[in-house]
C-alpha atoms as a PDB file:
ATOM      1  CA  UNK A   1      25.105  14.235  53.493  1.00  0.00           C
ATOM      2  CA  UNK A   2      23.163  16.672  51.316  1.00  0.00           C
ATOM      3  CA  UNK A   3      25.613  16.947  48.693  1.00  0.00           C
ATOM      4  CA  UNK A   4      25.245  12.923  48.630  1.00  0.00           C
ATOM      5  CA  UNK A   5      21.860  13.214  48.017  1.00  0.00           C
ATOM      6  CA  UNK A   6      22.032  16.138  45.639  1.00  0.00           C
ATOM      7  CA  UNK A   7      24.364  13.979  43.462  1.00  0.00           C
ATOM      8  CA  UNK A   8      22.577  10.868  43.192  1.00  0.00           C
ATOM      9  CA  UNK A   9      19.586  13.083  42.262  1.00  0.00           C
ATOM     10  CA  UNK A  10      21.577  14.942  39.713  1.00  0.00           C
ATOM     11  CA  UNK A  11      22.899  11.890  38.282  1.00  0.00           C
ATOM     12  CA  UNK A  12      19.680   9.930  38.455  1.00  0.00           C
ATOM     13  CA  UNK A  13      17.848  13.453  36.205  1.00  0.00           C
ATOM     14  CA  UNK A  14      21.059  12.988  34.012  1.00  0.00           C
ATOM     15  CA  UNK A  15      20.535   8.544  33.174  1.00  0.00           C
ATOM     16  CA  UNK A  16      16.737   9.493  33.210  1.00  0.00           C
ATOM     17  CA  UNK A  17      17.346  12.283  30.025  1.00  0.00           C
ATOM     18  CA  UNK A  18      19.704  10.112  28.384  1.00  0.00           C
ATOM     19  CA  UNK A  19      16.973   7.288  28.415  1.00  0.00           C
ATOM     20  CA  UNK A  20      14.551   9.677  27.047  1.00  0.00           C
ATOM     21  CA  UNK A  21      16.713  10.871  24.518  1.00  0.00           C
ATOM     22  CA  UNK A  22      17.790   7.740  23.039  1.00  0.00           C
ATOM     23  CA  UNK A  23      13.865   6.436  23.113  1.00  0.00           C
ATOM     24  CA  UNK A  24      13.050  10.026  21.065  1.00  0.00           C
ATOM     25  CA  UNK A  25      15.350   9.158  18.668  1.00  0.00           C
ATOM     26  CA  UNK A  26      14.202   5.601  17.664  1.00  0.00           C
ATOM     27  CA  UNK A  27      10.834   6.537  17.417  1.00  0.00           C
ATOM     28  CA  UNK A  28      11.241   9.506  15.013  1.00  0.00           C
ATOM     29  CA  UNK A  29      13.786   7.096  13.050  1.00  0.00           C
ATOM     30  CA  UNK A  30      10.901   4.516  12.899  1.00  0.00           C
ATOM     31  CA  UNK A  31       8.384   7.211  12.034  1.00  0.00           C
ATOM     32  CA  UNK A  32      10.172   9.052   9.054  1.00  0.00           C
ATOM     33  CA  UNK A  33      11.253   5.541   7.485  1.00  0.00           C
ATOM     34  CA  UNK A  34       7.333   4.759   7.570  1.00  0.00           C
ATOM     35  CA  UNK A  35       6.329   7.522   6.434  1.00  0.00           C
ATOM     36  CA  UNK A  36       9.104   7.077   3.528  1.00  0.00           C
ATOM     37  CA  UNK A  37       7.010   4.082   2.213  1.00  0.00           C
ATOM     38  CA  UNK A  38       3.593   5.750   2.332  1.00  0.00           C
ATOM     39  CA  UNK A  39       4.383   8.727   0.362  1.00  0.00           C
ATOM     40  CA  UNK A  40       5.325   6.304  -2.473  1.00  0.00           C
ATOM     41  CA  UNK A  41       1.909   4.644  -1.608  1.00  0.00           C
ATOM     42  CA  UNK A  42       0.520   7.128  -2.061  1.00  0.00           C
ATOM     43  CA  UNK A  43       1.657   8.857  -5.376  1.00  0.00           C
ATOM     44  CA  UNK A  44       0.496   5.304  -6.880  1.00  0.00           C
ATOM     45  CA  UNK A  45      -2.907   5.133  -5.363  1.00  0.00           C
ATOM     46  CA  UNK A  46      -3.141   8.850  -6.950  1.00  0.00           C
ATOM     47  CA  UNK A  47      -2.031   7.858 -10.363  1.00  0.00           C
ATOM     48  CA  UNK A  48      -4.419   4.865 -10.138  1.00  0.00           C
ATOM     49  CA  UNK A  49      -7.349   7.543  -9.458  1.00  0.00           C
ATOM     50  CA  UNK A  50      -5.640   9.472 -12.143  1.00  0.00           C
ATOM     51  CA  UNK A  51      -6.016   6.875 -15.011  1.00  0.00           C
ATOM     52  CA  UNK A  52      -9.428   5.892 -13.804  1.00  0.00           C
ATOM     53  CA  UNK A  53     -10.680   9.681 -13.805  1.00  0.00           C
ATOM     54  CA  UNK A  54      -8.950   9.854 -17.580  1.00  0.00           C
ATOM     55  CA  UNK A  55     -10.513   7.064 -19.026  1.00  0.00           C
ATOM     56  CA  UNK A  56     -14.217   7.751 -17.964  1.00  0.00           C
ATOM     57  CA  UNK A  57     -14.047  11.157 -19.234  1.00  0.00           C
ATOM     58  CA  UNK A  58     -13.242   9.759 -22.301  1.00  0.00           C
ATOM     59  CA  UNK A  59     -15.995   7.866 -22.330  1.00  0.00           C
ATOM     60  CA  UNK A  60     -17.996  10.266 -21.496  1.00  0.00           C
ATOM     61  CA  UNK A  61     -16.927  12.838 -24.378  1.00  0.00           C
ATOM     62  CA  UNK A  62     -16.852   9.624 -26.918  1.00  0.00           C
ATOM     63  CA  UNK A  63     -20.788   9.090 -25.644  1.00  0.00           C
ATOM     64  CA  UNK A  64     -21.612  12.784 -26.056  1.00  0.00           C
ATOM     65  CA  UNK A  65     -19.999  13.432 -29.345  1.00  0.00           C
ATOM     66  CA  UNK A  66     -21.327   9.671 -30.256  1.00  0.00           C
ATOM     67  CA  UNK A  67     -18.171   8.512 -31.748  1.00  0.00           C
ATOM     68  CA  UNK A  68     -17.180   5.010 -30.712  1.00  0.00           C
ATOM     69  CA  UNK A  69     -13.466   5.421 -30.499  1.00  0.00           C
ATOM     70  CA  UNK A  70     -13.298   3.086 -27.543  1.00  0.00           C
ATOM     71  CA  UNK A  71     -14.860   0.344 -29.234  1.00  0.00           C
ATOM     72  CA  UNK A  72     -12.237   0.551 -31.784  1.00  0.00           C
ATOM     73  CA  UNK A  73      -9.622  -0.469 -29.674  1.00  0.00           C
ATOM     74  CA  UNK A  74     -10.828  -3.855 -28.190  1.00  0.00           C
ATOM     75  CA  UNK A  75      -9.110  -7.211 -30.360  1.00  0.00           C
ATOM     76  CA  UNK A  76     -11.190  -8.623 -32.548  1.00  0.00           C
ATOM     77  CA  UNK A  77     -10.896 -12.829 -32.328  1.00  0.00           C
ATOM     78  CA  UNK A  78      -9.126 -14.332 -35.742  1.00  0.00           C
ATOM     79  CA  UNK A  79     -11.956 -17.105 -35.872  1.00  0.00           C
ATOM     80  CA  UNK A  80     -15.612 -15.605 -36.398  1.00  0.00           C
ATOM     81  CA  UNK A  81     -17.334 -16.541 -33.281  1.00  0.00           C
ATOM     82  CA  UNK A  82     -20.157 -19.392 -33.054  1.00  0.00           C
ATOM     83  CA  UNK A  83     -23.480 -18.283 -32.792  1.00  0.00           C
ATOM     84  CA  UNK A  84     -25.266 -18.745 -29.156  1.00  0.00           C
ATOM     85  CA  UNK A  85     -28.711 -18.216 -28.302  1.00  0.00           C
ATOM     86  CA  UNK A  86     -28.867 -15.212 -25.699  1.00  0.00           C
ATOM     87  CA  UNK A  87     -30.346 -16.233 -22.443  1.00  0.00           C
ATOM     88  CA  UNK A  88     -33.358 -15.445 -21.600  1.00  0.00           C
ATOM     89  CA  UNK A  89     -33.621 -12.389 -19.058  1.00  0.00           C
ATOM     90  CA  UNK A  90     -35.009 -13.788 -16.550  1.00  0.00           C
ATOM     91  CA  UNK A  91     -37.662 -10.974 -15.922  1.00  0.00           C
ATOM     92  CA  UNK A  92     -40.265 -13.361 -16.261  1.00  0.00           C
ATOM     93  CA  UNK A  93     -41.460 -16.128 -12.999  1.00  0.00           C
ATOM     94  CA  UNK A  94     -40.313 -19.990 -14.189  1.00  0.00           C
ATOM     95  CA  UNK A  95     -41.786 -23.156 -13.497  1.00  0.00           C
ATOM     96  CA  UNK A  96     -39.437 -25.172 -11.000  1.00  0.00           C
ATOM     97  CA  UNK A  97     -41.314 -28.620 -12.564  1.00  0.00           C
ATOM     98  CA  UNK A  98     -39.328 -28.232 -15.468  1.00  0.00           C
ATOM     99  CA  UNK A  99     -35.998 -27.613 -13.695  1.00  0.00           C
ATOM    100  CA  UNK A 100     -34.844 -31.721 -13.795  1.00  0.00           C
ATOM    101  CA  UNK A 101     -31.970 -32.579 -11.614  1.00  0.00           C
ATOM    102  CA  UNK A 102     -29.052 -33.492 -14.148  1.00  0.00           C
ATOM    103  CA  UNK A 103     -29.937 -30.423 -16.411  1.00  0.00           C
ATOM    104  CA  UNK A 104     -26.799 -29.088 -17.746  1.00  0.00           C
ATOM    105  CA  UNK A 105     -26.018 -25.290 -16.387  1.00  0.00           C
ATOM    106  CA  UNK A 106     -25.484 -23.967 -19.789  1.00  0.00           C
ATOM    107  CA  UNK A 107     -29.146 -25.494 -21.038  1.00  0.00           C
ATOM    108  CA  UNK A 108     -30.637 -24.117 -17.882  1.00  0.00           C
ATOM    109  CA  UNK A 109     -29.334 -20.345 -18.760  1.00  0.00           C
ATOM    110  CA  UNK A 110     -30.605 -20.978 -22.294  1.00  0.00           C
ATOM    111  CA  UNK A 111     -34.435 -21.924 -20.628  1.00  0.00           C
ATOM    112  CA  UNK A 112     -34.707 -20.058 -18.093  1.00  0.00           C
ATOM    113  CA  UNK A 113     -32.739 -17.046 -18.367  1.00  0.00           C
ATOM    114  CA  UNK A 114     -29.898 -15.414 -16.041  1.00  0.00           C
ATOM    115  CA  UNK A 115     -30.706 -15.786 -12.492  1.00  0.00           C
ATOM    116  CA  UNK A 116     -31.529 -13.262  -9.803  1.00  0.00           C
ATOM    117  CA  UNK A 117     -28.887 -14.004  -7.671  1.00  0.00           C
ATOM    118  CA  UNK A 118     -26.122 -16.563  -7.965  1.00  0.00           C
ATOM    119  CA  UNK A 119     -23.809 -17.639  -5.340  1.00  0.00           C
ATOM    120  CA  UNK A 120     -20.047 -19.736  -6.117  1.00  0.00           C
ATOM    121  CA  UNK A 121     -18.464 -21.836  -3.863  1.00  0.00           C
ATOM    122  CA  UNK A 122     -15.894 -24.094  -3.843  1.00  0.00           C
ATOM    123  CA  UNK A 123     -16.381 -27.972  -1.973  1.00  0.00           C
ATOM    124  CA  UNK A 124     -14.252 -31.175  -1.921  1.00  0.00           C
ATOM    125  CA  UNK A 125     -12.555 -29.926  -5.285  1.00  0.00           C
ATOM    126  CA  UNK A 126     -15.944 -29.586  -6.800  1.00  0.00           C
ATOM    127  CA  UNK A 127     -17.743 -26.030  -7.701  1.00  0.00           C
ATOM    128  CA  UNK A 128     -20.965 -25.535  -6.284  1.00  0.00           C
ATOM    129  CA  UNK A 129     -23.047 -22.969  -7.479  1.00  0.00           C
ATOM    130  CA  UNK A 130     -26.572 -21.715  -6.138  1.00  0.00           C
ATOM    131  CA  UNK A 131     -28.822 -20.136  -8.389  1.00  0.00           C
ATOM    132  CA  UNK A 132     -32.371 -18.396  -7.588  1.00  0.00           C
ATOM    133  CA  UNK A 133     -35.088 -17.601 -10.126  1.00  0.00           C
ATOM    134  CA  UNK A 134     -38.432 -15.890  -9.327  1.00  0.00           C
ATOM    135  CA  UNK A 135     -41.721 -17.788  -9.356  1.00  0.00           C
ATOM    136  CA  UNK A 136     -44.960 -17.149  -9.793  1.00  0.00           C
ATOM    137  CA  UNK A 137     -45.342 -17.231  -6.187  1.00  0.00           C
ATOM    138  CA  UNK A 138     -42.074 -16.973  -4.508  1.00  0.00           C
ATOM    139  CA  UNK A 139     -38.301 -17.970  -5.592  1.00  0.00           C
ATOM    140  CA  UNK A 140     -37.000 -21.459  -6.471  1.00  0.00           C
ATOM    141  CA  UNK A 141     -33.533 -22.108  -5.244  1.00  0.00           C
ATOM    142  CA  UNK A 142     -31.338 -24.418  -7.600  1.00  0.00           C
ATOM    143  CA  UNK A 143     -28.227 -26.077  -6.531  1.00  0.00           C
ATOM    144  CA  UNK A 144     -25.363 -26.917  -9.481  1.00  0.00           C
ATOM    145  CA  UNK A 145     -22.659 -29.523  -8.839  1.00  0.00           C
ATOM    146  CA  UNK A 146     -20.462 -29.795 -11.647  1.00  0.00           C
ATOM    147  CA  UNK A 147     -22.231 -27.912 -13.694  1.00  0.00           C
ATOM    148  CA  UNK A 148     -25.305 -30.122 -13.330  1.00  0.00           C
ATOM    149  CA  UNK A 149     -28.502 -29.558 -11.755  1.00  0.00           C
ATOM    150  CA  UNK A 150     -28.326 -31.362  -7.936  1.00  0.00           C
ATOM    151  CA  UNK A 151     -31.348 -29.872  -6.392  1.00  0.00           C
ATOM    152  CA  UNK A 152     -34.394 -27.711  -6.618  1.00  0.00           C
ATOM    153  CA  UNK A 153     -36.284 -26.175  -3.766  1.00  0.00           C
ATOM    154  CA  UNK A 154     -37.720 -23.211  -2.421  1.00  0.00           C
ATOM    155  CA  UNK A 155     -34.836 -20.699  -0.145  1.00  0.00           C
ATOM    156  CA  UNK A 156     -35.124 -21.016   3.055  1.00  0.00           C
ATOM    157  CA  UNK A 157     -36.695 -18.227   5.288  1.00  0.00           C
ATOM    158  CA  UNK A 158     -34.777 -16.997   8.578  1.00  0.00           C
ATOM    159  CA  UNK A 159     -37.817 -18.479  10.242  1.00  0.00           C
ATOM    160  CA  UNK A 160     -37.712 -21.997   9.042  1.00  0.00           C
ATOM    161  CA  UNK A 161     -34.330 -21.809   9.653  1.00  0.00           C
ATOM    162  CA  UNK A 162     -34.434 -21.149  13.283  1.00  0.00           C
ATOM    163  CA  UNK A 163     -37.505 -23.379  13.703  1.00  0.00           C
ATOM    164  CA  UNK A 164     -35.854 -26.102  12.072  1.00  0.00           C
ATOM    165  CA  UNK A 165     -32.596 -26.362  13.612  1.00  0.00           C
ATOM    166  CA  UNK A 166     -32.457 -25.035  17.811  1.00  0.00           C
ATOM    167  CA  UNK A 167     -29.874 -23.249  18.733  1.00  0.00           C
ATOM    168  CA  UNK A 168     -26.980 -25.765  20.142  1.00  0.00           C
ATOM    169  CA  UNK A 169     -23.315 -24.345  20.518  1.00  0.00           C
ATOM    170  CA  UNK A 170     -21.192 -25.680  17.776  1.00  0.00           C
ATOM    171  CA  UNK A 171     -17.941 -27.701  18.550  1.00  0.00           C
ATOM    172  CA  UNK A 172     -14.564 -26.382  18.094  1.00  0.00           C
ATOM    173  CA  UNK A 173     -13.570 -29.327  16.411  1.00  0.00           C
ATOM    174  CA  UNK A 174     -15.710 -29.188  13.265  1.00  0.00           C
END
């Protein structure tokens, strides 16, 4: 009876090892086929940080020395480009009165200046844009549809915001 019991616990330590060998195996396999792929990873994220570290001490040598040998190399366009008026910098508050909805974005850079902040979405196909310009007293939100002026109004603060709508749990089906 004890040798019985000695054998099936022999054998039982023997299928238990081969089990743990055969599990060892595929997971070092896995591992040193991963890490395979990363090291080539890797090497190219390096050479990225390589380039980038090259070309801004260029720049930096070009800026010290003041040559402008970087300048030289960008393409010059075969037609002589149309003269634009520069925007405005919009350092200076606007008057939202003369923001008109149906104002073309382009004439509104012109007027007023680049904005503060602009945001770009797209909606139903159509880009909406949000732009906001400082006041004399505050900011001036102004909402482009199409490229056209839809809307004009002050931002709103986190406190209108949770004054004006209570907080109601949303659907899921929205």
């Amino acid at each position: 009876m004890r040798t019985r019991c000695f054998s099936i616990g022999v054998f039982c330590a023997v299928a238990a090892l081969g089990q743990t060998i055969v599990e060892h195996s595929a997971a070092t396999a896995g591992a040193s086929t991963a890490a395979a792929g990363a090291k080539g990873a890797g090497k190219s994220i390096g050479g990225v940080f390589r380039g980038l570290s090259e070309t801004l001490d260029k720049a930096g040598t070009a800026k010290e020395t003041g040559s402008t040998s970087a300048t030289a190399a960008v393409a010059t366009p075969s037609a002589p480009p149309k003269q634009t008026a520069k925007p405005a910098p919009a350092s200076k508050p606007i008057d939202p009165s003369q923001v008109t909805e149906g104002l073309d974005r382009d004439e509104l850079i012109a007027r007023f200046g680049e904005p503060l902040l602009q945001l770009s979405e797209k909606k139903n196909s159509q880009l909406v844009e949000r732009l906001w310009y400082r006041t004399a007293s505050d900011q001036v939100e102004i909402k482009l549809i199409g490229g056209k002026v839809a809307s004009v109004r002050p931002p709103v603060s986190k406190k209108q915001e949770e004054t004006a709508s209570p907080a109601t749990p949303s659907s899921p089906a929205q």
